[in-house]
Structures are given as C-alpha cells and as structure tokens.
PDB file of N, CA and C in Angstrom:
ATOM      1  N   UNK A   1      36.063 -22.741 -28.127  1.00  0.00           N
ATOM      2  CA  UNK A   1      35.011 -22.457 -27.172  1.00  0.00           C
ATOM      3  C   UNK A   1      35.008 -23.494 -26.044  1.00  0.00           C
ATOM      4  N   UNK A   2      34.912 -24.855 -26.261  1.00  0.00           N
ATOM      5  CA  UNK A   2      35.012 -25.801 -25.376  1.00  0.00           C
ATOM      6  C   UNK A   2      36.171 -25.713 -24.660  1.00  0.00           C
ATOM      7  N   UNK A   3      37.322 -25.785 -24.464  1.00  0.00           N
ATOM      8  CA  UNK A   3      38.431 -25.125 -24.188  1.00  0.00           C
ATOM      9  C   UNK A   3      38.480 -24.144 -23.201  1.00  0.00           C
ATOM     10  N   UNK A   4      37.520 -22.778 -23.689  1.00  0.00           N
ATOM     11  CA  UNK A   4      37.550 -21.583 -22.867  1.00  0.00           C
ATOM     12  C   UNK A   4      36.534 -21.946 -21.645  1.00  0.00           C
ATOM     13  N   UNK A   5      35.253 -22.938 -21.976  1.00  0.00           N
ATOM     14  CA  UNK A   5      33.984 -23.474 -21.001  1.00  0.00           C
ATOM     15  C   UNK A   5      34.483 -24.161 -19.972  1.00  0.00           C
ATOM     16  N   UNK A   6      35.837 -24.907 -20.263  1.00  0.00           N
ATOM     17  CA  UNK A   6      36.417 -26.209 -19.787  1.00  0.00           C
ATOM     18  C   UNK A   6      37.120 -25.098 -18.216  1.00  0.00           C
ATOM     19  N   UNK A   7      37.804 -24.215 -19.024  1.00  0.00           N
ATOM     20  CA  UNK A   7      38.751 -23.327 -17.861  1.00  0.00           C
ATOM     21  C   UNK A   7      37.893 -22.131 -17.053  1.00  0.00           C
ATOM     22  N   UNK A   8      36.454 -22.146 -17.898  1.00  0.00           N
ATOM     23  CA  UNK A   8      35.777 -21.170 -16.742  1.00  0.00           C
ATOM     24  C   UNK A   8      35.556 -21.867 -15.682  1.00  0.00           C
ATOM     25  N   UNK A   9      34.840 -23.183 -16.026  1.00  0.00           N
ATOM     26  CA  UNK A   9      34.244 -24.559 -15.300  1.00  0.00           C
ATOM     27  C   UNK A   9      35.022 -24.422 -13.910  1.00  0.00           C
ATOM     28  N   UNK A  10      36.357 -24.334 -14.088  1.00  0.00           N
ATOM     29  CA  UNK A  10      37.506 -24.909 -13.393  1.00  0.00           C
ATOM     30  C   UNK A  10      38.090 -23.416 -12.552  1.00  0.00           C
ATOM     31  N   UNK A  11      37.456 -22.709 -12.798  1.00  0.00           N
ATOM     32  CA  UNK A  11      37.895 -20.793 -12.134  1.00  0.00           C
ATOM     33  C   UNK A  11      38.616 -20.306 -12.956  1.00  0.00           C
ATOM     34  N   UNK A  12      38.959 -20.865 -14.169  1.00  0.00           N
ATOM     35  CA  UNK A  12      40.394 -19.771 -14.669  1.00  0.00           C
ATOM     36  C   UNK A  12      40.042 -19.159 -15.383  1.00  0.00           C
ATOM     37  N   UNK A  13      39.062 -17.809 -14.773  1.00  0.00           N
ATOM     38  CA  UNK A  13      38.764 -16.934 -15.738  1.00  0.00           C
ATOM     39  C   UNK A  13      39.643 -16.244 -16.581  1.00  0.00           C
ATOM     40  N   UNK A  14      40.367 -15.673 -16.032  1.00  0.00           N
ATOM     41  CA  UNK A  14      41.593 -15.014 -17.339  1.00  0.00           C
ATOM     42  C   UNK A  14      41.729 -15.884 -18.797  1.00  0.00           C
ATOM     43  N   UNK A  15      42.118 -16.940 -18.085  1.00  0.00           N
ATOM     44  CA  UNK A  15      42.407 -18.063 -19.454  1.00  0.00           C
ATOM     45  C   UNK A  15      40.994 -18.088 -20.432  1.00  0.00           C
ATOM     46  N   UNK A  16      40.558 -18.094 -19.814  1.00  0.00           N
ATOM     47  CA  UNK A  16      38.686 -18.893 -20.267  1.00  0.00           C
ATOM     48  C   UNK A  16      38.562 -17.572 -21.345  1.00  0.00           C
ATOM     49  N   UNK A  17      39.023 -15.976 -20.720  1.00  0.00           N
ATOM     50  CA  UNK A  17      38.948 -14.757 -21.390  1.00  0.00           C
ATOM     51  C   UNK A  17      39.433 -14.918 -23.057  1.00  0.00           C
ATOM     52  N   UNK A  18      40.769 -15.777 -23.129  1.00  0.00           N
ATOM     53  CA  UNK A  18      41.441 -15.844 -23.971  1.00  0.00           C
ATOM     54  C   UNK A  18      41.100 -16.769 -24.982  1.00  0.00           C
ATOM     55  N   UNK A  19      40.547 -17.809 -24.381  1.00  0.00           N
ATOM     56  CA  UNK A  19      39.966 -18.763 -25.459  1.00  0.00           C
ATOM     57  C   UNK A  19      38.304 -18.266 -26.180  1.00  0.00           C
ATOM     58  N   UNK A  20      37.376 -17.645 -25.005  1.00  0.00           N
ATOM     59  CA  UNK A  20      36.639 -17.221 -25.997  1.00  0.00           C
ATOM     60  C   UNK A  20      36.241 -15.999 -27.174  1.00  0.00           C
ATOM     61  N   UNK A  21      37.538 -15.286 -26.391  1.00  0.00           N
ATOM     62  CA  UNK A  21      38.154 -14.124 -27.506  1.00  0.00           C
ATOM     63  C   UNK A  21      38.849 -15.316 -29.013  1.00  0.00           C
ATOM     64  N   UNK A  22      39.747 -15.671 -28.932  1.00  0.00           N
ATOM     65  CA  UNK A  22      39.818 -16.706 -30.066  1.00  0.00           C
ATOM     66  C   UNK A  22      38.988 -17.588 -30.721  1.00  0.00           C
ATOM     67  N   UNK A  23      37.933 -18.227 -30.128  1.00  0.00           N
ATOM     68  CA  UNK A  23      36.964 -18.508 -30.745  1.00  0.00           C
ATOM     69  C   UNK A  23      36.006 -17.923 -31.327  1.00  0.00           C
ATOM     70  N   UNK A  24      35.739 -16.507 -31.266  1.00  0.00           N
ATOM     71  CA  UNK A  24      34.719 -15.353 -31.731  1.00  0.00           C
ATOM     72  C   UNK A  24      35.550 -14.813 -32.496  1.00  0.00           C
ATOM     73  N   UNK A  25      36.798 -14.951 -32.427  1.00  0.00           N
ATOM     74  CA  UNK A  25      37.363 -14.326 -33.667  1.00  0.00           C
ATOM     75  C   UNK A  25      37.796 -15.444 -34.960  1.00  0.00           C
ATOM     76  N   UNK A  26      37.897 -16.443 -34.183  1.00  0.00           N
ATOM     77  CA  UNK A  26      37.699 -17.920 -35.502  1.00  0.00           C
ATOM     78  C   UNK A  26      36.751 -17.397 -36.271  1.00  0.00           C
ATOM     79  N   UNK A  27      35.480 -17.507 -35.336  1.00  0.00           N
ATOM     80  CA  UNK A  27      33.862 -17.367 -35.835  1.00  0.00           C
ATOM     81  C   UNK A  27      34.265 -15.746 -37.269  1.00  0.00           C
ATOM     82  N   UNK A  28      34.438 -15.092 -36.534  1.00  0.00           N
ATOM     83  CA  UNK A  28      34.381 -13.993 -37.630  1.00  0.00           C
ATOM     84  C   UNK A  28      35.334 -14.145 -38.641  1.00  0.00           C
ATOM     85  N   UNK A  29      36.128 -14.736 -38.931  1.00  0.00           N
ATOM     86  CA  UNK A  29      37.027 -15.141 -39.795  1.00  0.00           C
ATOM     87  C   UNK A  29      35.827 -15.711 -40.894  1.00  0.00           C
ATOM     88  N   UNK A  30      35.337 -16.437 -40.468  1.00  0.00           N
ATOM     89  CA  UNK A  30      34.807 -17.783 -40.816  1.00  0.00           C
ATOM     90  C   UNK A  30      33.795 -16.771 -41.866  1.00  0.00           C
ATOM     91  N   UNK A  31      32.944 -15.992 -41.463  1.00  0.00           N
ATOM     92  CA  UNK A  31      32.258 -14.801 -41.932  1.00  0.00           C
ATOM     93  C   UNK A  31      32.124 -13.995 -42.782  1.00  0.00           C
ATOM     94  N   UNK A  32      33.780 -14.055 -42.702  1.00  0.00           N
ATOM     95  CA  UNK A  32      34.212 -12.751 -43.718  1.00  0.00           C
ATOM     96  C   UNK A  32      34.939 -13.548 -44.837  1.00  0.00           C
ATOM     97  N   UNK A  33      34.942 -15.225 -44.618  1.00  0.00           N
ATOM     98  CA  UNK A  33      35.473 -15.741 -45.575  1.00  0.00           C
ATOM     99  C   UNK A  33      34.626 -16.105 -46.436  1.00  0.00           C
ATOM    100  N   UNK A  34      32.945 -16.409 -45.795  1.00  0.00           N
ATOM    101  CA  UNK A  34      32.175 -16.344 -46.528  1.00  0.00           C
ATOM    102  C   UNK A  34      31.523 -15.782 -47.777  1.00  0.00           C
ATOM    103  N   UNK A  35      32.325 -14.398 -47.264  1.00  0.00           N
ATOM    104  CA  UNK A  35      32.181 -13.372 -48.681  1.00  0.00           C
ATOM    105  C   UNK A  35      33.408 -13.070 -49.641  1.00  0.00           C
ATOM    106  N   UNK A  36      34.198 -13.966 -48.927  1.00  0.00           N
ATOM    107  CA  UNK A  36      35.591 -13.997 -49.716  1.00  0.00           C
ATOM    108  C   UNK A  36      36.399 -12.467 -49.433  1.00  0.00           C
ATOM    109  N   UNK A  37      36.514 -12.222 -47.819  1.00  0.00           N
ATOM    110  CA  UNK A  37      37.218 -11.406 -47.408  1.00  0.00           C
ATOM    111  C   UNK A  37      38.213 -11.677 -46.885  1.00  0.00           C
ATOM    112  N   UNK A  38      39.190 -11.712 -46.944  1.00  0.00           N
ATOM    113  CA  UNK A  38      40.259 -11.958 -46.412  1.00  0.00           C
ATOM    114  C   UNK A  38      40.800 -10.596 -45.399  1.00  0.00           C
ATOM    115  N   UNK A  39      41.321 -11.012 -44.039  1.00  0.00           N
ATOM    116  CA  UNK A  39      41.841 -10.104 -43.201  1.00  0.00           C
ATOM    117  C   UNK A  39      43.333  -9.802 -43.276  1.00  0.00           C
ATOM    118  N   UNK A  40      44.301  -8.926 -42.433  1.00  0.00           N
ATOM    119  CA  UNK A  40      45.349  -9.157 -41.724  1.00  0.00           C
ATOM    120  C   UNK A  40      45.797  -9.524 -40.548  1.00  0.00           C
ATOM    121  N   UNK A  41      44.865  -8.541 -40.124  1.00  0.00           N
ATOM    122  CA  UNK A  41      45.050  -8.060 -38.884  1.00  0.00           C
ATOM    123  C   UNK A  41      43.859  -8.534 -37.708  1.00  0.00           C
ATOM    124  N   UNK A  42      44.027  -8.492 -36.044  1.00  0.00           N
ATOM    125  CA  UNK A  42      42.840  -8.422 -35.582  1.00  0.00           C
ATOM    126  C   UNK A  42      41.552  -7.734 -35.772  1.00  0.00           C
ATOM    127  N   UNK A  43      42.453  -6.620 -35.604  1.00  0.00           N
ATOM    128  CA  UNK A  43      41.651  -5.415 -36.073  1.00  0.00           C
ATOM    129  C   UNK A  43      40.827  -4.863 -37.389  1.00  0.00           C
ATOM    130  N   UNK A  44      41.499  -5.345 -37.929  1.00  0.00           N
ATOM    131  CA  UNK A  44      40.991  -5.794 -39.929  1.00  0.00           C
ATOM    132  C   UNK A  44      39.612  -6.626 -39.180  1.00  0.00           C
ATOM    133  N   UNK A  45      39.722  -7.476 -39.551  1.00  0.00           N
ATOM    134  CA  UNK A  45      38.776  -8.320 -38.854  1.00  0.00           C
ATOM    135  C   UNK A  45      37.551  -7.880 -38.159  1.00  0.00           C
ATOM    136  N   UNK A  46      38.162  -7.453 -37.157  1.00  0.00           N
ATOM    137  CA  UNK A  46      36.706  -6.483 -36.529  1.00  0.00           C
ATOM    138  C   UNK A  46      35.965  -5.830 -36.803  1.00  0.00           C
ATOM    139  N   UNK A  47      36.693  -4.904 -37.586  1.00  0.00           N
ATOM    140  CA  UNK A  47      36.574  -3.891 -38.376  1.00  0.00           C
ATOM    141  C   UNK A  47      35.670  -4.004 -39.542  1.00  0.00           C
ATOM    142  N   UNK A  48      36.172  -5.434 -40.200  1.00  0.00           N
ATOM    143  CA  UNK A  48      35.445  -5.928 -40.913  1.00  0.00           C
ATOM    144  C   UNK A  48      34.058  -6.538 -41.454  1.00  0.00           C
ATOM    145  N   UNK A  49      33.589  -6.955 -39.433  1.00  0.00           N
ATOM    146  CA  UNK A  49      32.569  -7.519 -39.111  1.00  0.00           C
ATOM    147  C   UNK A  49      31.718  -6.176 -38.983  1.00  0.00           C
ATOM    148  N   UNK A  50      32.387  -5.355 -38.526  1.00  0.00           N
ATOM    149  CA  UNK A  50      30.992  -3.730 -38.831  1.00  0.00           C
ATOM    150  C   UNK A  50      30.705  -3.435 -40.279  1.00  0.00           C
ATOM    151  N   UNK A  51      31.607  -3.617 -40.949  1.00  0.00           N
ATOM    152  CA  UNK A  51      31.155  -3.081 -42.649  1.00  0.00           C
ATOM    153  C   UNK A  51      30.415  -4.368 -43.199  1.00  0.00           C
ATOM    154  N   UNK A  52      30.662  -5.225 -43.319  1.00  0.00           N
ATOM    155  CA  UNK A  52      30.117  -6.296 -43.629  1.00  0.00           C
ATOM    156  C   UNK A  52      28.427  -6.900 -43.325  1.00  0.00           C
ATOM    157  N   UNK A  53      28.453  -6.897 -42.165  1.00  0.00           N
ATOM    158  CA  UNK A  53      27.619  -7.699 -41.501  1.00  0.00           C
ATOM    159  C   UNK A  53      26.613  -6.699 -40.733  1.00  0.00           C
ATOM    160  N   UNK A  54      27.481  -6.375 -39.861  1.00  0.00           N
ATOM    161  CA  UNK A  54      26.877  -5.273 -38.939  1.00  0.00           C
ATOM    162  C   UNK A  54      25.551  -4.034 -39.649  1.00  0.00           C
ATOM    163  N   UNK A  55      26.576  -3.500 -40.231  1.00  0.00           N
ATOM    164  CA  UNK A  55      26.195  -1.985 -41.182  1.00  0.00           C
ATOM    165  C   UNK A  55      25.053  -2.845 -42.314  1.00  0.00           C
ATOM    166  N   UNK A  56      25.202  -4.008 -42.860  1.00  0.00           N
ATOM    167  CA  UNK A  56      24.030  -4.372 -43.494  1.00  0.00           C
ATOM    168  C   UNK A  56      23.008  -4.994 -43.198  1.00  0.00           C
ATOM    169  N   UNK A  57      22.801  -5.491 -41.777  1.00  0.00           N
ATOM    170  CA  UNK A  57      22.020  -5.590 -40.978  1.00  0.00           C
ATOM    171  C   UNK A  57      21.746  -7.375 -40.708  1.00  0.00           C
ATOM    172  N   UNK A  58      22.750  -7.682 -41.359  1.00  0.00           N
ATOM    173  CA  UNK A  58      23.080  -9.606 -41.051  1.00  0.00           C
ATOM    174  C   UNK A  58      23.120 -10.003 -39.741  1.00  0.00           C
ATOM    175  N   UNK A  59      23.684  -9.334 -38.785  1.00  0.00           N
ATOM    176  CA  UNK A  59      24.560  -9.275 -37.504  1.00  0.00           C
ATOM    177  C   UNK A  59      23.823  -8.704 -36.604  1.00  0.00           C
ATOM    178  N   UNK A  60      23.651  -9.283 -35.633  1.00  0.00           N
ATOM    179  CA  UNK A  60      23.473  -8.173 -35.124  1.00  0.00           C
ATOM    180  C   UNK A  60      24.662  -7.310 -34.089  1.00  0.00           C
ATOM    181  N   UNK A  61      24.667  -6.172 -33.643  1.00  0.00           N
ATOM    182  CA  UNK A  61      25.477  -5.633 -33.015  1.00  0.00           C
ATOM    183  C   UNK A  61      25.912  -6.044 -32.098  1.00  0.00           C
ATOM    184  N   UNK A  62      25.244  -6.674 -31.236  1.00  0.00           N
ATOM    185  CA  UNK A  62      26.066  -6.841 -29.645  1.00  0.00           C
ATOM    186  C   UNK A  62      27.216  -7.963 -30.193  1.00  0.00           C
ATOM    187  N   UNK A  63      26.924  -8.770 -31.685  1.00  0.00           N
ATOM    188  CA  UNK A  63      28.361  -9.428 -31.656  1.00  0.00           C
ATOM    189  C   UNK A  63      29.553  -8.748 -32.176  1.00  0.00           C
ATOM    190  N   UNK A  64      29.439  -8.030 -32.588  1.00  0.00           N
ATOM    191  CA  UNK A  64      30.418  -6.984 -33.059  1.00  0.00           C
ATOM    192  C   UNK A  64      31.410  -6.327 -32.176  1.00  0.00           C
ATOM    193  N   UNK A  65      30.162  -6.241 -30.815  1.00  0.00           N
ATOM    194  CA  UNK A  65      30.894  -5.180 -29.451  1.00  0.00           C
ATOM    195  C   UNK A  65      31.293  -6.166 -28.822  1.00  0.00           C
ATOM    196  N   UNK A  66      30.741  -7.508 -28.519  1.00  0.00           N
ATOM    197  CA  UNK A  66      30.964  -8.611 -27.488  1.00  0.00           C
ATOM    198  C   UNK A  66      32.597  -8.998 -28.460  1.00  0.00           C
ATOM    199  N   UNK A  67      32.900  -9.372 -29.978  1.00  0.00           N
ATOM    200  CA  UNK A  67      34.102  -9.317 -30.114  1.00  0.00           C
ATOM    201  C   UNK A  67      34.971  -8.334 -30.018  1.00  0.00           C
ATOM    202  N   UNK A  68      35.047  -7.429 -30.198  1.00  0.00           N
ATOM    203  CA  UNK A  68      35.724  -5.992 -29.823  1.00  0.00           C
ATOM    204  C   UNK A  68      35.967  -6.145 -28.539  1.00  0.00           C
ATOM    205  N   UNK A  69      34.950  -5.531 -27.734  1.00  0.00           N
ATOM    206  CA  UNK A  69      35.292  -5.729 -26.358  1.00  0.00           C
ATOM    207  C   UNK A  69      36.339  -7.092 -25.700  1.00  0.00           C
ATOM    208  N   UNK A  70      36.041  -8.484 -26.472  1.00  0.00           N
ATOM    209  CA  UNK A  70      36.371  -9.603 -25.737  1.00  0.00           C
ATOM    210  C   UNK A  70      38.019  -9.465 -26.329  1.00  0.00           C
ATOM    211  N   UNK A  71      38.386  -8.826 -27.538  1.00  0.00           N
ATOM    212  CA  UNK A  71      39.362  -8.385 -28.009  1.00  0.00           C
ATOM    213  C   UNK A  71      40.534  -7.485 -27.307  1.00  0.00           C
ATOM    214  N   UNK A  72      39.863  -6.425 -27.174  1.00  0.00           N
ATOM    215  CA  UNK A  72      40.489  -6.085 -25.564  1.00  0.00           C
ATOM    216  C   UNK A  72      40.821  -6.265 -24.309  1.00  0.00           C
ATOM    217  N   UNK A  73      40.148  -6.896 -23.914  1.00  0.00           N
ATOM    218  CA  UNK A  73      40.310  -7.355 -22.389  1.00  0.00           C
ATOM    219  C   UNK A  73      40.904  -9.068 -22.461  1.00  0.00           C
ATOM    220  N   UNK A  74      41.463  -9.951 -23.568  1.00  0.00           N
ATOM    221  CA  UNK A  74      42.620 -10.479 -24.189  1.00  0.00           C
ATOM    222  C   UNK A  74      43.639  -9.999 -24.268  1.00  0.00           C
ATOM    223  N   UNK A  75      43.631  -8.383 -24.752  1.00  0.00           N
ATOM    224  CA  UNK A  75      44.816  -7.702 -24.751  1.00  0.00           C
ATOM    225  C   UNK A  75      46.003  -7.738 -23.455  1.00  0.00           C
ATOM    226  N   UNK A  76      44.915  -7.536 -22.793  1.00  0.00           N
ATOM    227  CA  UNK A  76      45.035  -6.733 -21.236  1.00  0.00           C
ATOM    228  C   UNK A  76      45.419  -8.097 -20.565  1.00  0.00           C
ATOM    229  N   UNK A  77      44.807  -9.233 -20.491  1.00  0.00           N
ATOM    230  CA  UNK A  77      45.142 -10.682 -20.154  1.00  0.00           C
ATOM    231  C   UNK A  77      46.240 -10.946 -20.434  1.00  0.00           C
ATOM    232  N   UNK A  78      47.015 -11.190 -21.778  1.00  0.00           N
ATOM    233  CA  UNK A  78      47.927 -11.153 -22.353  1.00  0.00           C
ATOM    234  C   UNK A  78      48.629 -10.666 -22.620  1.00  0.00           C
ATOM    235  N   UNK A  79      49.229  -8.921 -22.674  1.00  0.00           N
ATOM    236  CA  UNK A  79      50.341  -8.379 -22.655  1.00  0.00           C
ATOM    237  C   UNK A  79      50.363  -7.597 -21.310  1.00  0.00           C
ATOM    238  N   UNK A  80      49.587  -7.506 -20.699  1.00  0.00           N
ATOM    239  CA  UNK A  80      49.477  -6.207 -19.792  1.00  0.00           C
ATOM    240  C   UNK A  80      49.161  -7.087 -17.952  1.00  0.00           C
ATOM    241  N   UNK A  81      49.223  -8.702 -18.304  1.00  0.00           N
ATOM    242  CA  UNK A  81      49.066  -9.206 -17.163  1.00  0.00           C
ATOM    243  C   UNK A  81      48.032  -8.992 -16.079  1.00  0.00           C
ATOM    244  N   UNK A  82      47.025  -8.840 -16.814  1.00  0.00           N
ATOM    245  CA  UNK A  82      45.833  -8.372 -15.939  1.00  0.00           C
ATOM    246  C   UNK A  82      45.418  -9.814 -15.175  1.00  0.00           C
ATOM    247  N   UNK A  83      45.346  -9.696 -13.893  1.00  0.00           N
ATOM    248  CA  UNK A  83      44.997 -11.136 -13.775  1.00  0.00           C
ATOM    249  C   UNK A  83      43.605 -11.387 -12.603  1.00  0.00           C
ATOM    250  N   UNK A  84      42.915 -10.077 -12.789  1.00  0.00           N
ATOM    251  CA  UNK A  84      41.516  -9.666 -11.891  1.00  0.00           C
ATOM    252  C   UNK A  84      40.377 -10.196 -12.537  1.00  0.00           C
ATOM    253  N   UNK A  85      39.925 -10.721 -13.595  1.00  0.00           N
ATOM    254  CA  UNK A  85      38.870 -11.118 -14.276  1.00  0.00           C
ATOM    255  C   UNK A  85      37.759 -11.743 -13.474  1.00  0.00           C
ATOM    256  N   UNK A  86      36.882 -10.986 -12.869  1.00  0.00           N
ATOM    257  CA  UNK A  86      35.933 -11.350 -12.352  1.00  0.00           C
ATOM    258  C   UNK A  86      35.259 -12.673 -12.854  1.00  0.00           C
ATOM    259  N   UNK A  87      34.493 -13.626 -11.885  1.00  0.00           N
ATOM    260  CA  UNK A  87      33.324 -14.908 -12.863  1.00  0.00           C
ATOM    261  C   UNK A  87      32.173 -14.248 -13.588  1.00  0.00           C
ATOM    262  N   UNK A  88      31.658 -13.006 -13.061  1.00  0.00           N
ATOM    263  CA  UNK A  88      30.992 -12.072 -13.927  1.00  0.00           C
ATOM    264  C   UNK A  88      31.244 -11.815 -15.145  1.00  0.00           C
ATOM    265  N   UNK A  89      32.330 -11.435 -15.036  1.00  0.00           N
ATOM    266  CA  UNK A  89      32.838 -10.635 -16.720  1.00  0.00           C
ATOM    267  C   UNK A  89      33.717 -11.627 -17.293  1.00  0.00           C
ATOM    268  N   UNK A  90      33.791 -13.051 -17.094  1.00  0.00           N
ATOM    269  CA  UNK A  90      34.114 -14.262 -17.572  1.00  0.00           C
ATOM    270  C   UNK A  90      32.878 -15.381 -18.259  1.00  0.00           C
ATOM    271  N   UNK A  91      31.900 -14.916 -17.512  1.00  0.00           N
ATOM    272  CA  UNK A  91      30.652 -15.341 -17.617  1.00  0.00           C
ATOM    273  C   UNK A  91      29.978 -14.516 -18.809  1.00  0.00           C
ATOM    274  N   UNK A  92      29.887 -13.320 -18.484  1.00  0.00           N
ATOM    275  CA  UNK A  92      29.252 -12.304 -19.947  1.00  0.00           C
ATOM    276  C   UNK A  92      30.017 -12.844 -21.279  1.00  0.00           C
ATOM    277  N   UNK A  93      31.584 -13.013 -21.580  1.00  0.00           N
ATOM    278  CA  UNK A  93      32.117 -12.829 -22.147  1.00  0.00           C
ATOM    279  C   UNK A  93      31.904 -14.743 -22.692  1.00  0.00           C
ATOM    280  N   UNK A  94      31.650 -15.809 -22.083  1.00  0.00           N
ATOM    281  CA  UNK A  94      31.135 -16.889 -22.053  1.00  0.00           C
ATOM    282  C   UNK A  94      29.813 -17.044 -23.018  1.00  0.00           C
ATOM    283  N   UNK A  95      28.970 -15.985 -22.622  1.00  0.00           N
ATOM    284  CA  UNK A  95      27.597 -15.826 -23.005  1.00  0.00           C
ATOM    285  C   UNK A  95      27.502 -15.471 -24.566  1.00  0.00           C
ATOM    286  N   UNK A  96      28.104 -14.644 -24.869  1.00  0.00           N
ATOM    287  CA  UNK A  96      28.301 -13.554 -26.202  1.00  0.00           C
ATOM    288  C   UNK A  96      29.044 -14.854 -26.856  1.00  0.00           C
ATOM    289  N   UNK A  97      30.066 -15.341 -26.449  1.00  0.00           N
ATOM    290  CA  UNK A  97      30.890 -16.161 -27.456  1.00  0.00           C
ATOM    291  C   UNK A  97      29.651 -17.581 -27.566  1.00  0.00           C
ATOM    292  N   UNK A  98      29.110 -18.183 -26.906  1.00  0.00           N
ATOM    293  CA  UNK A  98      28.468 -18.982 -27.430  1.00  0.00           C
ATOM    294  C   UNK A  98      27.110 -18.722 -28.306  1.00  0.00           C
ATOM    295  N   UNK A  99      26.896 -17.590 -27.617  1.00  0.00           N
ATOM    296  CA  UNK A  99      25.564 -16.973 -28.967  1.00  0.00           C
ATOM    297  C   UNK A  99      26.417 -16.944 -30.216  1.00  0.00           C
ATOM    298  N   UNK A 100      27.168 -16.312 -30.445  1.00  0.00           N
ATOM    299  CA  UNK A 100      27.883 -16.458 -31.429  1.00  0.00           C
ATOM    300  C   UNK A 100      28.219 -17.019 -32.463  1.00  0.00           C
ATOM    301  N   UNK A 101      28.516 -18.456 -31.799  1.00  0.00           N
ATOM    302  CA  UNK A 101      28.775 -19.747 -32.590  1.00  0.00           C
ATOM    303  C   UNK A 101      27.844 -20.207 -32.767  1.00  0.00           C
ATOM    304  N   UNK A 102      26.546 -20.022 -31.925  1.00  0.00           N
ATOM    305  CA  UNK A 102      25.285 -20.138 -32.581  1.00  0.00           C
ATOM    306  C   UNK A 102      24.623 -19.641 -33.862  1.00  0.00           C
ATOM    307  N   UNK A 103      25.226 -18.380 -33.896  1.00  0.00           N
ATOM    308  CA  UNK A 103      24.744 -17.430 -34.741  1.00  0.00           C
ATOM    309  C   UNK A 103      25.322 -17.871 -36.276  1.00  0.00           C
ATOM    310  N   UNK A 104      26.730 -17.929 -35.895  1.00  0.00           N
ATOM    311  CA  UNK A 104      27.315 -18.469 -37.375  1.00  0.00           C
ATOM    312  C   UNK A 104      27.291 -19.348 -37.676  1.00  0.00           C
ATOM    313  N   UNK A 105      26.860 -20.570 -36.656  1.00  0.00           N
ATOM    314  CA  UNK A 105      26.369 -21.883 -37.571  1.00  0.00           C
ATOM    315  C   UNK A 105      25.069 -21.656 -38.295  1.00  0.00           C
ATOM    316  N   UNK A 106      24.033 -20.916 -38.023  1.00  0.00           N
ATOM    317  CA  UNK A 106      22.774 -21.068 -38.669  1.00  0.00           C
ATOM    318  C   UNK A 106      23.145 -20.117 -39.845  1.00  0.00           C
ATOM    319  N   UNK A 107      24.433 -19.081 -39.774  1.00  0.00           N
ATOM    320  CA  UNK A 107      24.536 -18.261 -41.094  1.00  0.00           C
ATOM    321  C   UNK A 107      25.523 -18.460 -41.934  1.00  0.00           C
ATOM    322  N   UNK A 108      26.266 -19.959 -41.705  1.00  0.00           N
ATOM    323  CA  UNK A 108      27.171 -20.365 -42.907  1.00  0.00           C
ATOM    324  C   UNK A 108      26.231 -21.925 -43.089  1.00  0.00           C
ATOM    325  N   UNK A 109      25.368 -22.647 -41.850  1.00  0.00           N
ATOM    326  CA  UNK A 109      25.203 -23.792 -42.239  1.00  0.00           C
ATOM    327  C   UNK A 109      26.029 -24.964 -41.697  1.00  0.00           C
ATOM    328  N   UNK A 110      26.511 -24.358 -40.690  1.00  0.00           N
ATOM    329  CA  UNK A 110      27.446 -25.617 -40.382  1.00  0.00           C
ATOM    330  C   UNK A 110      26.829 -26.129 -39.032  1.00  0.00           C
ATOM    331  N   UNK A 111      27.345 -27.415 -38.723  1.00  0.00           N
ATOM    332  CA  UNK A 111      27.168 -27.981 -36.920  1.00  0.00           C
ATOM    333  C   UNK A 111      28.476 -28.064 -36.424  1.00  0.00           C
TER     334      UNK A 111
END
C-alpha cells in the first residue's frame, strides 16, 4: 500500500493501480487464511472473498467489487498496456485499498 501511495503522490497512476491491486489482494489472502483457505489462483481468491465473507455478511461488499474491479484494471495496466489511468480512478482505487487494510486489521487483529 505505501508503495502504491508513494507512486500516486508522485503521478504514476498506472503503477500506484498495480500496487494497490496487490495489496488488497495480500489483504484477502490474509482472510481466507484466516479460515484456513487456501487459494490458487487470482481469481480463486476473489471468488473466495464472496463465499466466505461477503455472502456471510463479515465484509462488506464494496470490498469485494473494489478488489475485483482493482483486479482488472491491473490486468489492463499490465498485459494490455493501458497507460490512461486517470488521478480519479487512481484515487478511488487508493480509497477502497486503504479502507481495506483498515478493515482487515480490525478483523484479524493486527497493526
């Protein structure tokens, strides 16, 4: 996360895209290890955070969509060379990932 804050700070939204997509997906790792889930895949993962968390009402949704979504538009950063990333939609995607890490420190206990 600090990482992705460091390169919004600095304009590089694309990059900034990529680090807080990786850090929200740390975070959900972190989540699903809690219950002793183990993933493969990205998508496992995500996927995971709707059955888990989501669907039982731990979670709430917008982190589910804010990783999904931030999942995609990583994609698009990274294989597909997208290199338009507005400070808007660098900024939203900023927002969601630090609620986030908020969220899962108060629901595993950690600082």
């Amino acid at each position: 996360y600090d990482a992705g804050k460091l390169l919004y700070d600095s304009g590089f939204y694309n990059e900034s895209i990529v680090h807080f997509y990786y850090s929200m997906y740390a975070l959900a790792k972190i989540l699903l290890l809690n219950k002793d889930i183990t993933t493969k895949s990205h998508e496992g993962t995500i996927n995971m955070i709707q059955v888990h968390y989501v669907k039982t009402g731990e979670l709430d949704k917008r982190f589910h969509k804010g990783l999904a979504s931030s999942g995609s538009l990583r994609n698009e950063v990274d294989y597909y060379n997208r290199d338009d990333i507005s400070q808007g939609i660098a900024r939203e995607k900023r927002n969601i990932c630090s609620d986030f890490l908020l969220e899962v420190k108060k629901m595993v206990n950690i600082e």
